[in-house]
N, C-alpha and C. Protein backbone atom coordinates (compact mmCIF):
# COMPACT_ATOMS: atom_id res chain seq x y z
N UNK A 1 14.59 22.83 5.37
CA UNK A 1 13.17 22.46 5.47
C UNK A 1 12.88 21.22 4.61
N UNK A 2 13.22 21.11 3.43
CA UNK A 2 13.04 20.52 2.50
C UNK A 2 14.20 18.59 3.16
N UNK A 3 14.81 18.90 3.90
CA UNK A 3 15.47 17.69 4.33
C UNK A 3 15.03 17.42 5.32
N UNK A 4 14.28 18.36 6.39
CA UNK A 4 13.30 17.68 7.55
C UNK A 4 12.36 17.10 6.99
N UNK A 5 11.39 17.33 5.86
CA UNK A 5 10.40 16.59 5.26
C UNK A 5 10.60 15.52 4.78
N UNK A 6 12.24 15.64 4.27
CA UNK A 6 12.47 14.14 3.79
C UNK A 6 12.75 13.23 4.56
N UNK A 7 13.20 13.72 6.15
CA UNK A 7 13.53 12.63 6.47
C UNK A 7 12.11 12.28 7.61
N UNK A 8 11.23 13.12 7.91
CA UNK A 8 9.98 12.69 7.96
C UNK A 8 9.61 12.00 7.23
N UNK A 9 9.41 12.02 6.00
CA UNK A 9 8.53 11.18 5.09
C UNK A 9 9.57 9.44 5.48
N UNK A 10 10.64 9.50 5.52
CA UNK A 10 11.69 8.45 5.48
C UNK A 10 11.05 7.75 6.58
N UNK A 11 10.77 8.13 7.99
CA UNK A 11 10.74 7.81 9.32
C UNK A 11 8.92 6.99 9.01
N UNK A 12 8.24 8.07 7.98
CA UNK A 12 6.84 7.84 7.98
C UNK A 12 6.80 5.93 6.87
N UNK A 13 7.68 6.16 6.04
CA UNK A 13 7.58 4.77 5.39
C UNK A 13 8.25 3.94 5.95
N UNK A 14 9.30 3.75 6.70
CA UNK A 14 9.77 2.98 7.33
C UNK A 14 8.63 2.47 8.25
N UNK A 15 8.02 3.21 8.86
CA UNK A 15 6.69 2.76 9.74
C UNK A 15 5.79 1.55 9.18
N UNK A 16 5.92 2.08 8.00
CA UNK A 16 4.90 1.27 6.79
C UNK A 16 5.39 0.19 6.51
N UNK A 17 6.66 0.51 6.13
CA UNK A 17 7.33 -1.05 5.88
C UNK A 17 6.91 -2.08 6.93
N UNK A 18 7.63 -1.70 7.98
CA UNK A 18 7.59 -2.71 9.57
C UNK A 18 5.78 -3.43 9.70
N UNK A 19 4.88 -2.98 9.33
CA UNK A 19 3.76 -3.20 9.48
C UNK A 19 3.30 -4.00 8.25
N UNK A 20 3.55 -3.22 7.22
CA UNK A 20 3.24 -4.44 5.99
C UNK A 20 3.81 -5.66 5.41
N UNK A 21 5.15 -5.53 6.33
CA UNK A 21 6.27 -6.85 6.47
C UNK A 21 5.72 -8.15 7.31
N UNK A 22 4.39 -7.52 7.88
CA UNK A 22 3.93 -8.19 9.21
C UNK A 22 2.43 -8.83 8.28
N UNK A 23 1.91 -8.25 7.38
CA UNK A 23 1.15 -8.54 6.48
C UNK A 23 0.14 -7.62 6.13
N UNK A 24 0.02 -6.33 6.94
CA UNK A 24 -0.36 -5.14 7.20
C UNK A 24 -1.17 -4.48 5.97
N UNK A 25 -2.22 -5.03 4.65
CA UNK A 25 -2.43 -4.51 3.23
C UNK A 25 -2.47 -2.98 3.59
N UNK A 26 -3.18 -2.35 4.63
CA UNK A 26 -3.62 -0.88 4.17
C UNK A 26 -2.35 0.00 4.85
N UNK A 27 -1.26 -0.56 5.13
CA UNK A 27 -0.16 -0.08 5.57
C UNK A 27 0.67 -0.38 4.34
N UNK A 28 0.43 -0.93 3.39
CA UNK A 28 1.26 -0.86 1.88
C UNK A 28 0.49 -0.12 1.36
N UNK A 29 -1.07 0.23 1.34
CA UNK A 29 -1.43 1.12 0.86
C UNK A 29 -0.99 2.46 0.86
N UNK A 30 -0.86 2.51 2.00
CA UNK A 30 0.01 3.92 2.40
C UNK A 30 1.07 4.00 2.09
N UNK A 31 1.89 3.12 1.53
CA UNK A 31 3.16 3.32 0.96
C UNK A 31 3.15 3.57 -0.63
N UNK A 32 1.81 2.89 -1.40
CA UNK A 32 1.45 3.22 -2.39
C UNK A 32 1.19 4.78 -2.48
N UNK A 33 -0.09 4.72 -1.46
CA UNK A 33 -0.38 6.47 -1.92
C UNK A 33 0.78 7.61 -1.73
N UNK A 34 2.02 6.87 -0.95
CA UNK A 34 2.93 8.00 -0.66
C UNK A 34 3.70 7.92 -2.04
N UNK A 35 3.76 6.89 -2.66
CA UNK A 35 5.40 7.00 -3.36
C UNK A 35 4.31 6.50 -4.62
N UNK A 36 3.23 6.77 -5.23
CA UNK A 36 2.95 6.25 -5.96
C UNK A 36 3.06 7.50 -7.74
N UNK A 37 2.87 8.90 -7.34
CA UNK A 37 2.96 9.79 -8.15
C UNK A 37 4.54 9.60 -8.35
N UNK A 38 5.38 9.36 -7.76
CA UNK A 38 7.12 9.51 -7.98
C UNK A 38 7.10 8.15 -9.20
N UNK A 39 6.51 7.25 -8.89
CA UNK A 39 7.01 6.23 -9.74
C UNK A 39 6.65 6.37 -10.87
N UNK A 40 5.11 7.06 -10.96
CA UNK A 40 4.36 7.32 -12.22
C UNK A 40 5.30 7.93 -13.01
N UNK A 41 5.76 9.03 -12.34
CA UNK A 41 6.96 9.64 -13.38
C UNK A 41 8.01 9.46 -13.85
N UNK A 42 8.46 8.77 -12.84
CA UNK A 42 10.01 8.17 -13.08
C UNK A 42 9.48 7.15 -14.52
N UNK A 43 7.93 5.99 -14.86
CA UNK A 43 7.94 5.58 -15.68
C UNK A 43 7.37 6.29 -16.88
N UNK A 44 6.91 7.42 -16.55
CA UNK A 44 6.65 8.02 -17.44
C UNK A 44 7.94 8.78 -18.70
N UNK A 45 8.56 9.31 -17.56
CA UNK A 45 9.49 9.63 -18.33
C UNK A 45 10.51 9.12 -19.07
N UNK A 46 10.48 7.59 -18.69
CA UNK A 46 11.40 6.55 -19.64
C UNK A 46 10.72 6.12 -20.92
N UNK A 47 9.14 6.11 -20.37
CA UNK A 47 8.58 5.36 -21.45
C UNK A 47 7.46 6.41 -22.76
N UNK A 48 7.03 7.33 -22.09
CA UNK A 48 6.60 9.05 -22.28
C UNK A 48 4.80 8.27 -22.95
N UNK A 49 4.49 7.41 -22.63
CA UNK A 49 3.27 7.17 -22.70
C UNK A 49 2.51 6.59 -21.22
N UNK A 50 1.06 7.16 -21.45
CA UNK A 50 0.37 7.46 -19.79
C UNK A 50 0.13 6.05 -19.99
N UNK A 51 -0.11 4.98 -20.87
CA UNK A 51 -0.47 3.95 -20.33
C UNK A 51 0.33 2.89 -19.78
N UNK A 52 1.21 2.93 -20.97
CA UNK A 52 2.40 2.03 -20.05
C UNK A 52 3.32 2.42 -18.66
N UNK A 53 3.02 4.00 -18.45
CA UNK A 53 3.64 4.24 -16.91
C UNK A 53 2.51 3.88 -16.27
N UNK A 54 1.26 4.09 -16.07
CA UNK A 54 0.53 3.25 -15.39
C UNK A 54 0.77 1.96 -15.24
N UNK A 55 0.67 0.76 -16.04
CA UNK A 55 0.93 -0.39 -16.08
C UNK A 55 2.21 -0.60 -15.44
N UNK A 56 3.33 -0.23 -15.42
CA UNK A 56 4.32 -0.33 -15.09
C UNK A 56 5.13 0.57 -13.42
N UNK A 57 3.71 1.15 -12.99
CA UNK A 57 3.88 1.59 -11.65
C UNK A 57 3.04 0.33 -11.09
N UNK A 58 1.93 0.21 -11.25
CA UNK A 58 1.23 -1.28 -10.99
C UNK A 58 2.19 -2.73 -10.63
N UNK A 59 3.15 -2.52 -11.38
CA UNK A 59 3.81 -3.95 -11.79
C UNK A 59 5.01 -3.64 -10.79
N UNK A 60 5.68 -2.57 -10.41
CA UNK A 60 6.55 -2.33 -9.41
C UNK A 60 6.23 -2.04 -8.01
N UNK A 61 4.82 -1.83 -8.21
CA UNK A 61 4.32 -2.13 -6.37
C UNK A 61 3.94 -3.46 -6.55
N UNK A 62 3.53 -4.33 -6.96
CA UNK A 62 3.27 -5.46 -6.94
C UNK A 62 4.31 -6.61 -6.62
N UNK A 63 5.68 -6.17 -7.72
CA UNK A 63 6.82 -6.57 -7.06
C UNK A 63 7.12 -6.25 -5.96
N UNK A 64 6.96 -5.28 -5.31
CA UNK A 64 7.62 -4.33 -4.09
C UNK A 64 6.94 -5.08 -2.70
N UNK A 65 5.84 -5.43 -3.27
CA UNK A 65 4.52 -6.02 -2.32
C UNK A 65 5.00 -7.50 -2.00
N UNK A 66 5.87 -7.71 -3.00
CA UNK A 66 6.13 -9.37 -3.00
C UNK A 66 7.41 -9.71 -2.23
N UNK A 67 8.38 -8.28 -2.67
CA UNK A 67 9.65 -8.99 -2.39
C UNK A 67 9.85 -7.73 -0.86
N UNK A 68 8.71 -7.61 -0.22
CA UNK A 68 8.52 -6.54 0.79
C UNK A 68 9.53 -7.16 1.97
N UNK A 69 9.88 -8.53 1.76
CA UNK A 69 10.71 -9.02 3.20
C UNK A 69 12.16 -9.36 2.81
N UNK A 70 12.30 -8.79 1.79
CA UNK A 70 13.79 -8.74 1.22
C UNK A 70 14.50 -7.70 1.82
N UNK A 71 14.02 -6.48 2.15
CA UNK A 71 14.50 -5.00 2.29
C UNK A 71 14.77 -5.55 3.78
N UNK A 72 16.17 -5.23 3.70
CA UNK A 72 16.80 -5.44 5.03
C UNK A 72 16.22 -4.10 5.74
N UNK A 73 16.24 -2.57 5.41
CA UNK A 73 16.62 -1.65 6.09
C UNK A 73 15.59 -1.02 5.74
N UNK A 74 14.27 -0.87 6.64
CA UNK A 74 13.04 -0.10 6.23
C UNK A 74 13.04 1.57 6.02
N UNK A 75 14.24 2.24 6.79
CA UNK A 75 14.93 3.27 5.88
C UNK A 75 15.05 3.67 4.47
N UNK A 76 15.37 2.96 3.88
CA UNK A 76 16.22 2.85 2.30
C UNK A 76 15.26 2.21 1.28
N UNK A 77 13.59 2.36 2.03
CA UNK A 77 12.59 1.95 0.93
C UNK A 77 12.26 2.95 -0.10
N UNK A 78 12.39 4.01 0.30
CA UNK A 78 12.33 5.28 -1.05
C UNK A 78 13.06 4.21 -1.89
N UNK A 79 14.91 4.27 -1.82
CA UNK A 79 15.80 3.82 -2.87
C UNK A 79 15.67 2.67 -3.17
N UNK A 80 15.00 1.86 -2.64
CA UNK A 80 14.74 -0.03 -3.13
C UNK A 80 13.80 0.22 -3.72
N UNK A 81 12.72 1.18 -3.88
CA UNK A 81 11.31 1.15 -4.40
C UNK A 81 11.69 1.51 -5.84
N UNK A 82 12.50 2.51 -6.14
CA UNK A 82 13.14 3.09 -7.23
C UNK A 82 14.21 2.45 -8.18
N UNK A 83 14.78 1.74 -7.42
CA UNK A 83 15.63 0.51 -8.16
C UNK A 83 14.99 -0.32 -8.58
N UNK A 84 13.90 -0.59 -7.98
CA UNK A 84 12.58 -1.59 -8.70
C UNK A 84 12.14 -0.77 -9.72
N UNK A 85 11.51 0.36 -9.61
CA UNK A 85 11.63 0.74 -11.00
C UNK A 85 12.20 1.25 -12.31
N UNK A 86 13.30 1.55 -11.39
CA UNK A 86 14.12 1.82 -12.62
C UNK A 86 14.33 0.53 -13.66
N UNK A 87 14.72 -0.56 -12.85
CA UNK A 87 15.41 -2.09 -13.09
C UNK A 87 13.85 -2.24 -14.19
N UNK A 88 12.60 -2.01 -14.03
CA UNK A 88 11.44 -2.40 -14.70
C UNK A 88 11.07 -1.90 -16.01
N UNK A 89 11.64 -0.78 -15.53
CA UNK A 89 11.43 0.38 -17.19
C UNK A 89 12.16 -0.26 -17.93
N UNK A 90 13.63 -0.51 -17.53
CA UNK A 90 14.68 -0.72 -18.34
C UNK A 90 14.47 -1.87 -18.86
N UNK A 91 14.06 -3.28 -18.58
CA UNK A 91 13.70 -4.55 -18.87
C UNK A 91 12.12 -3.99 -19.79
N UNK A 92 11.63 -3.43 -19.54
CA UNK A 92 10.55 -2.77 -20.83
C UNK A 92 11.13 -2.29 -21.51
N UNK A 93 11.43 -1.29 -21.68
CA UNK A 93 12.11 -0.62 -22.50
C UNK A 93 12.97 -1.50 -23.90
N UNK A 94 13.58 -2.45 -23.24
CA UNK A 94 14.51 -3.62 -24.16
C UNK A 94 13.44 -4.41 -24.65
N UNK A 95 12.36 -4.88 -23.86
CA UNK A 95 11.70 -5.56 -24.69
C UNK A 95 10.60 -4.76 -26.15
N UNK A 96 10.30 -3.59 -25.37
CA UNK A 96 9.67 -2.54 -26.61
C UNK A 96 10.75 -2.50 -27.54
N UNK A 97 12.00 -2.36 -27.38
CA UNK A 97 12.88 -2.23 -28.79
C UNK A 97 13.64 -3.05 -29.89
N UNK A 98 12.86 -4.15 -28.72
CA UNK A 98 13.07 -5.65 -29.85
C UNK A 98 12.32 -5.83 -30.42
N UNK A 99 10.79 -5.48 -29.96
CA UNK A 99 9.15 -5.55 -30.44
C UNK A 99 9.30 -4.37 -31.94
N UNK A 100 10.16 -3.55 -31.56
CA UNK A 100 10.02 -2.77 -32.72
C UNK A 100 11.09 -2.75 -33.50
N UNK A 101 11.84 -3.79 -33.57
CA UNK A 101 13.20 -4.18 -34.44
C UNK A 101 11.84 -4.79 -35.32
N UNK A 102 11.22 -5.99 -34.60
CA UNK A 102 10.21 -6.84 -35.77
C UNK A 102 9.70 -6.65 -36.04
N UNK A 103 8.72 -5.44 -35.88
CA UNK A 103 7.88 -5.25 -36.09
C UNK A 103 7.89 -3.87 -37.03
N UNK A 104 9.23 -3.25 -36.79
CA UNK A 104 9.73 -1.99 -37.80
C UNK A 104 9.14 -1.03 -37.91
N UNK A 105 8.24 -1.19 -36.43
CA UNK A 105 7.56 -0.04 -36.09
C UNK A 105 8.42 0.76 -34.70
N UNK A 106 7.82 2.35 -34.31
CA UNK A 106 8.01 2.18 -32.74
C UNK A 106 6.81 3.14 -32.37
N UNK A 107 6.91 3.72 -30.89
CA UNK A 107 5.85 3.87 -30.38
C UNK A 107 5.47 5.19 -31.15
N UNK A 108 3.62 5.08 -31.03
CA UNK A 108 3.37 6.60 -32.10
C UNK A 108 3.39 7.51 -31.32
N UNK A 109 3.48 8.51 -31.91
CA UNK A 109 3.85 10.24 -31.52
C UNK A 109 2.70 10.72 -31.40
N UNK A 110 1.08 10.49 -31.65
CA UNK A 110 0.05 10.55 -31.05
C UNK A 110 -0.18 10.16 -29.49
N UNK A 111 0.34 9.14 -29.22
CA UNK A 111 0.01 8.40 -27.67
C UNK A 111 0.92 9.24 -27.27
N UNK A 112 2.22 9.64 -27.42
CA UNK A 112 3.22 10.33 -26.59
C UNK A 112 2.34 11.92 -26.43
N UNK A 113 1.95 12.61 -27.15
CA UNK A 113 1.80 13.72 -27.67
C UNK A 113 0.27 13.88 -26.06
N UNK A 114 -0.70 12.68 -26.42
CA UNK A 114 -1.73 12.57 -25.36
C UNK A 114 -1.81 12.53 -23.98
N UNK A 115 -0.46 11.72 -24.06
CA UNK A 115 0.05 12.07 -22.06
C UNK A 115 0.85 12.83 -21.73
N UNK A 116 1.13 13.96 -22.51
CA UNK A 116 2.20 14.96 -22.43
C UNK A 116 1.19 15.75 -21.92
N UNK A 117 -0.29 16.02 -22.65
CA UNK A 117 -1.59 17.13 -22.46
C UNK A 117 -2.08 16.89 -20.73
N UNK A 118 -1.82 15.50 -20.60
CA UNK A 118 -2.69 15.10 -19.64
C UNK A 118 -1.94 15.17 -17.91
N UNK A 119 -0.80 15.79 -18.41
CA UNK A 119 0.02 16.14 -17.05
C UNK A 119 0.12 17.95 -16.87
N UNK A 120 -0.70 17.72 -15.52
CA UNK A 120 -1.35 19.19 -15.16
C UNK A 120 -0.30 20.12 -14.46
N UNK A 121 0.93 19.36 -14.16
CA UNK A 121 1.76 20.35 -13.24
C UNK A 121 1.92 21.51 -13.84
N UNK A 122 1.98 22.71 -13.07
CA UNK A 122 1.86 24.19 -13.70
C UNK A 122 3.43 24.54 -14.46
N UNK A 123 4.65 23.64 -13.99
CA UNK A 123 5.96 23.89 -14.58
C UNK A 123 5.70 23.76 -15.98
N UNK A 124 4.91 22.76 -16.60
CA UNK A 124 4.71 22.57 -17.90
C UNK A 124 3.98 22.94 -18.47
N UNK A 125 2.91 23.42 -17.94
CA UNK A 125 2.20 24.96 -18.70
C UNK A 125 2.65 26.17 -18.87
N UNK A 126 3.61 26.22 -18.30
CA UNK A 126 4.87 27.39 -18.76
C UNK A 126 5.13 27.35 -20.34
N UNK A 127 5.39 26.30 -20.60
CA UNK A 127 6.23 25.48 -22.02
C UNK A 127 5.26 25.11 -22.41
N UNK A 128 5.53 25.33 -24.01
CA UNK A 128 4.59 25.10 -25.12
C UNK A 128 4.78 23.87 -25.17
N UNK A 129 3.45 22.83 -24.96
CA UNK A 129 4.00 21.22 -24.33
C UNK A 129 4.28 20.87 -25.48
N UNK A 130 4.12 20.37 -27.06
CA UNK A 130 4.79 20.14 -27.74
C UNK A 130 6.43 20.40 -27.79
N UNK A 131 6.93 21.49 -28.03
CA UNK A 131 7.72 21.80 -28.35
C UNK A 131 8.76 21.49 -27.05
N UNK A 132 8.29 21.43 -25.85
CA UNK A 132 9.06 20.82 -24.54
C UNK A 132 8.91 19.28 -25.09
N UNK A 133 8.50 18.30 -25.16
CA UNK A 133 8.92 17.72 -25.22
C UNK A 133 9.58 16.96 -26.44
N UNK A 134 9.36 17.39 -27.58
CA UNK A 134 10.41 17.28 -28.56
C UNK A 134 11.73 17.86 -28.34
N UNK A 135 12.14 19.13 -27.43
CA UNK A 135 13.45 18.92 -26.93
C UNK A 135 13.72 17.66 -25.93
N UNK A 136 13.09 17.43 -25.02
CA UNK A 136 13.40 16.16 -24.13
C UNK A 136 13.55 14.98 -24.72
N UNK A 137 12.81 14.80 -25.71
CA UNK A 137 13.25 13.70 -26.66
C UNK A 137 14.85 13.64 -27.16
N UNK A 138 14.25 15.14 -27.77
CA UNK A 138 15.90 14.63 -28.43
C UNK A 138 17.32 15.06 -27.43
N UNK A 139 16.91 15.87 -26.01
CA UNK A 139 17.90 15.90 -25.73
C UNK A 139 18.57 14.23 -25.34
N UNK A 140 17.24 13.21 -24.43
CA UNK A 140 17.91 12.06 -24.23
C UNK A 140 18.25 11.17 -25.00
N UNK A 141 17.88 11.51 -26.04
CA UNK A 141 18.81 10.85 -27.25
C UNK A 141 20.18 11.08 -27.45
N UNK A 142 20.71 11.95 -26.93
CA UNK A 142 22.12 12.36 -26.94
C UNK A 142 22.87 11.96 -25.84
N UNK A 143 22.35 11.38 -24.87
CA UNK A 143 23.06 10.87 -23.38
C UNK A 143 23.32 9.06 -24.20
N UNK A 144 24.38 8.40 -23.40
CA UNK A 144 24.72 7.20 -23.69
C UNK A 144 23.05 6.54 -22.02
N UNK A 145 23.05 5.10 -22.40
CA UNK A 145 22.45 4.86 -21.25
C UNK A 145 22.36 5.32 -19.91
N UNK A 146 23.49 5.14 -19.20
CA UNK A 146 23.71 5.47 -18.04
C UNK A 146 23.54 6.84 -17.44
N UNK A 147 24.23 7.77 -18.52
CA UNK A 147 23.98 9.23 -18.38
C UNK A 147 22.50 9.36 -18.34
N UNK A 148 22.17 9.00 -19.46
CA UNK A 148 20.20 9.37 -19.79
C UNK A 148 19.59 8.61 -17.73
N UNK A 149 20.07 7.40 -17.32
CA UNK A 149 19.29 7.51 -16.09
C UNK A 149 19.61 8.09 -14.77
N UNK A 150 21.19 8.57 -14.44
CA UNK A 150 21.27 9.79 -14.05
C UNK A 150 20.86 11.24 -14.33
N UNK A 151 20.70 11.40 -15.26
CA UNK A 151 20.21 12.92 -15.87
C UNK A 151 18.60 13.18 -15.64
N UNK A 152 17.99 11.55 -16.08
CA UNK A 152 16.31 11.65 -15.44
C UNK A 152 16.00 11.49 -14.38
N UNK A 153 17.18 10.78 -13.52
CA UNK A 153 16.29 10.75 -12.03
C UNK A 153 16.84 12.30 -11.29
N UNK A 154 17.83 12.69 -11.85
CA UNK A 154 18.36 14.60 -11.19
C UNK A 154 17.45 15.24 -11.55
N UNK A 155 17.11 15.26 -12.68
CA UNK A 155 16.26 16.82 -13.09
C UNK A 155 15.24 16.31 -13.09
N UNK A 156 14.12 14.97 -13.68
CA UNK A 156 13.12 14.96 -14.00
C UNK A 156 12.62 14.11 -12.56
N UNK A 157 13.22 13.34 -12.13
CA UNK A 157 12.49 12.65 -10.47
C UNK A 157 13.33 13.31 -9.26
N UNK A 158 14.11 14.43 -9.91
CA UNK A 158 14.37 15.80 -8.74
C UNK A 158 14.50 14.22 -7.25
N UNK A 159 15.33 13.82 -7.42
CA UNK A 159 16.73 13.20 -6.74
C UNK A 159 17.97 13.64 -6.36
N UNK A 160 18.15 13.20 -5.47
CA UNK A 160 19.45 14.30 -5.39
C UNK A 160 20.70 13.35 -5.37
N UNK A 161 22.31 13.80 -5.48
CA UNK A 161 23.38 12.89 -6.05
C UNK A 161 23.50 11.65 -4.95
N UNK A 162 23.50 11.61 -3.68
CA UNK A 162 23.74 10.24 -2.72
C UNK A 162 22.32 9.86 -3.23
N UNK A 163 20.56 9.92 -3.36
CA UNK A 163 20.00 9.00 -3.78
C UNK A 163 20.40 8.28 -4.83
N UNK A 164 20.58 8.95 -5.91
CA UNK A 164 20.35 8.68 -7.41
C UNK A 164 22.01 6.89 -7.15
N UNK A 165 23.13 7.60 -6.91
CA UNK A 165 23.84 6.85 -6.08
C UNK A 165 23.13 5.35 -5.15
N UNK A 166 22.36 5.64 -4.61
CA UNK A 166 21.92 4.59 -3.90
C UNK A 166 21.02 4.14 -4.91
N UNK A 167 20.49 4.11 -5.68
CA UNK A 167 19.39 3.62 -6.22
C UNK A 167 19.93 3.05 -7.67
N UNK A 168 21.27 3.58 -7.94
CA UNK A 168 21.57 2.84 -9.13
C UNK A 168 22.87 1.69 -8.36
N UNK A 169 23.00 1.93 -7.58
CA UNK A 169 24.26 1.01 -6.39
C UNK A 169 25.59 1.72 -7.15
N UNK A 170 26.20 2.66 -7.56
CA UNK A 170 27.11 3.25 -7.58
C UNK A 170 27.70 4.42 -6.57
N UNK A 171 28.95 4.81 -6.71
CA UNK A 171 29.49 5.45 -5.62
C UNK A 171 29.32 7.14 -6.43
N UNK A 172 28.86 8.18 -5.68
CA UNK A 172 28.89 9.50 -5.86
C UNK A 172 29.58 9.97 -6.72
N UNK A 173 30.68 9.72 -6.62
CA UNK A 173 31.66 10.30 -7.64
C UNK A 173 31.40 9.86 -8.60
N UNK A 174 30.92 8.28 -9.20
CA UNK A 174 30.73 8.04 -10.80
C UNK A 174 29.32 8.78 -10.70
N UNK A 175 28.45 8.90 -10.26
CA UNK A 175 27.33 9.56 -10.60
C UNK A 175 27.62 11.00 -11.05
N UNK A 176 28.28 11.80 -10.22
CA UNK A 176 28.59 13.36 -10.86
C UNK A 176 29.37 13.08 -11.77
N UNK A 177 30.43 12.24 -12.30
CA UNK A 177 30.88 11.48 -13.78
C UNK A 177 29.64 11.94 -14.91
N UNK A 178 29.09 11.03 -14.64
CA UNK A 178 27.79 10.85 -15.45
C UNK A 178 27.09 12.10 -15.77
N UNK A 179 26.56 12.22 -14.75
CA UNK A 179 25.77 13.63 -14.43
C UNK A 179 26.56 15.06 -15.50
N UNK A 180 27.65 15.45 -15.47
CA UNK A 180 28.49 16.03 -16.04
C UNK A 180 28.91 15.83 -16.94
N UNK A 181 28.86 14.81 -17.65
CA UNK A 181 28.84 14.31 -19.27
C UNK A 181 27.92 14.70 -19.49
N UNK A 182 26.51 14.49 -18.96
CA UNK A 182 25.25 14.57 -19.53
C UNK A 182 25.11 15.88 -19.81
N UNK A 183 25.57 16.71 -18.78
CA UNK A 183 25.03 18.11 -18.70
C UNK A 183 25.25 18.75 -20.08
N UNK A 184 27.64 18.39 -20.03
CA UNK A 184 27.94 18.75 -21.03
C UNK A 184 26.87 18.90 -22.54
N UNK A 185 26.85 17.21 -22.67
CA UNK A 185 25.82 16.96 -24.00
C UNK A 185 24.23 17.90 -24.13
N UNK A 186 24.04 18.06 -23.68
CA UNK A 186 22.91 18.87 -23.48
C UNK A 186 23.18 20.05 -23.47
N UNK A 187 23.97 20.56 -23.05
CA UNK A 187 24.56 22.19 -22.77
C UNK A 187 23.45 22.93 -23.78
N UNK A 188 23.50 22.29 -25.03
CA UNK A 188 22.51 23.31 -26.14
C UNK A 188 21.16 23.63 -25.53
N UNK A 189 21.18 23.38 -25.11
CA UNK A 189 19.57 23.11 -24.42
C UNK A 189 19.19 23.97 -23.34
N UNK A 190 20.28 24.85 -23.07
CA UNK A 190 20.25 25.63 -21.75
C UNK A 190 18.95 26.58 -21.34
N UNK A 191 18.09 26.39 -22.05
CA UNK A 191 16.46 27.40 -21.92
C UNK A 191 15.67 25.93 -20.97
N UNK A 192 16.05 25.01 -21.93
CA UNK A 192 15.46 23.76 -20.93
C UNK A 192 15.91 23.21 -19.84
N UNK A 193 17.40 23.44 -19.50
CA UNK A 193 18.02 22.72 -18.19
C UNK A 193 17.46 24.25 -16.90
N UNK A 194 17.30 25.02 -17.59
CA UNK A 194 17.41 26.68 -16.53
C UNK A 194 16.09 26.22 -16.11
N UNK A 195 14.51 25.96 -16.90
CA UNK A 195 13.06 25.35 -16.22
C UNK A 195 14.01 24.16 -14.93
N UNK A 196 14.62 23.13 -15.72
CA UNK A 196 14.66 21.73 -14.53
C UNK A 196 15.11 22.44 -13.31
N UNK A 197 16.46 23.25 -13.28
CA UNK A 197 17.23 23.88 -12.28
C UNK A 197 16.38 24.31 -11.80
N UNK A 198 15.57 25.43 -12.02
CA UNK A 198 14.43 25.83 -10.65
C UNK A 198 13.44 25.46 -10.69
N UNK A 199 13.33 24.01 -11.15
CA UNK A 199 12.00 23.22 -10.84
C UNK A 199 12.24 22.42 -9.54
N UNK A 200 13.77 22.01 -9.39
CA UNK A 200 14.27 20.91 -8.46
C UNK A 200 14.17 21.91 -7.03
């Protein structure tokens, strides 16, 4: 069921593409309102503050809007949309940690703490939201790069191994590589991977 929807939804943006390639605005709208909560999170969870994943879902449809006649294959816009953001976080991300080499600050634990409250999904009212995400912190502190963006787009943007694969341009097998280091490293954590497992 869950793969007829996906590949409905696939058939439904591809539609979108072909039309907003043509110059179509409220046919990118619709590609916004479809894929626009996925991105929120995917930047949320790199960056764990509500304002800069806002800003930074903004800034990847905008790119997406621009470089809309690049995408050879109106299929494979889920995974081009996602490589745009992943590729965006990560180029933030480097620049926030140079900003806070000079500045010898980094981001406060108040702003993180405020958009942690402000995400209503019922999985995380399960979990005492503090204390969830001070494990998520520190579990991705324990992944090397690569692992940490396989491990967030599996469990936390609930991807599955050929996307995550397509969207970072690697082949399956290094992804379950990855994926399986990560797990390993985390293993302590097994009260928190058992929520992701039957969240996905």
């Amino acid at each position: 069921m869950k793969t007829e929807n996906n590949n409905n939804r696939t058939l439904k943006a591809a539609a979108l593409v072909e039309k907003a390639r043509g110059g179509n605005r409220t046919s990118f709208q619709g590609l916004v309102n479809m894929f626009q909560e996925d991105i929120y999170r995917l930047a949320y969870y790199r960056t764990f503050s509500q304002m800069d994943a806002e800003d930074l879902t903004q800034e990847v449809f905008e790119q997406a809007y621009r470089k809309m006649n690049t995408l050879q294959d109106p299929q494979r816009f889920s995974a081009w949309l996602y490589s745009i953001a992943v590729n965006r976080c990560n180029d933030f991300l480097r620049k926030r940690k140079y900003l806070a080499l000079l500045r010898l600050r980094t981001a406060q634990e108040p702003d993180f703490m405020n958009a942690a409250k402000d995400m209503g999904n019922s999985h995380y009212d399960k979990i005492e939201k503090k204390r969830f995400w001070k494990q998520v912190k520190l579990m991705l502190h324990k992944l090397s790069a690569m692992e940490r963006q396989v491990f967030t787009l599996r469990f936390m943007d609930h991807r599955n191994i050929n996307e995550i694969a397509d969207i970072l341009g690697k082949n399956e097998s290094t992804i379950k590589t990855y994926l399986y280091r990560a797990l390993n490293k985390v293993r302590k954590h097994s009260e928190l991977l058992k929520d992701y497992r039957e969240s996905v």
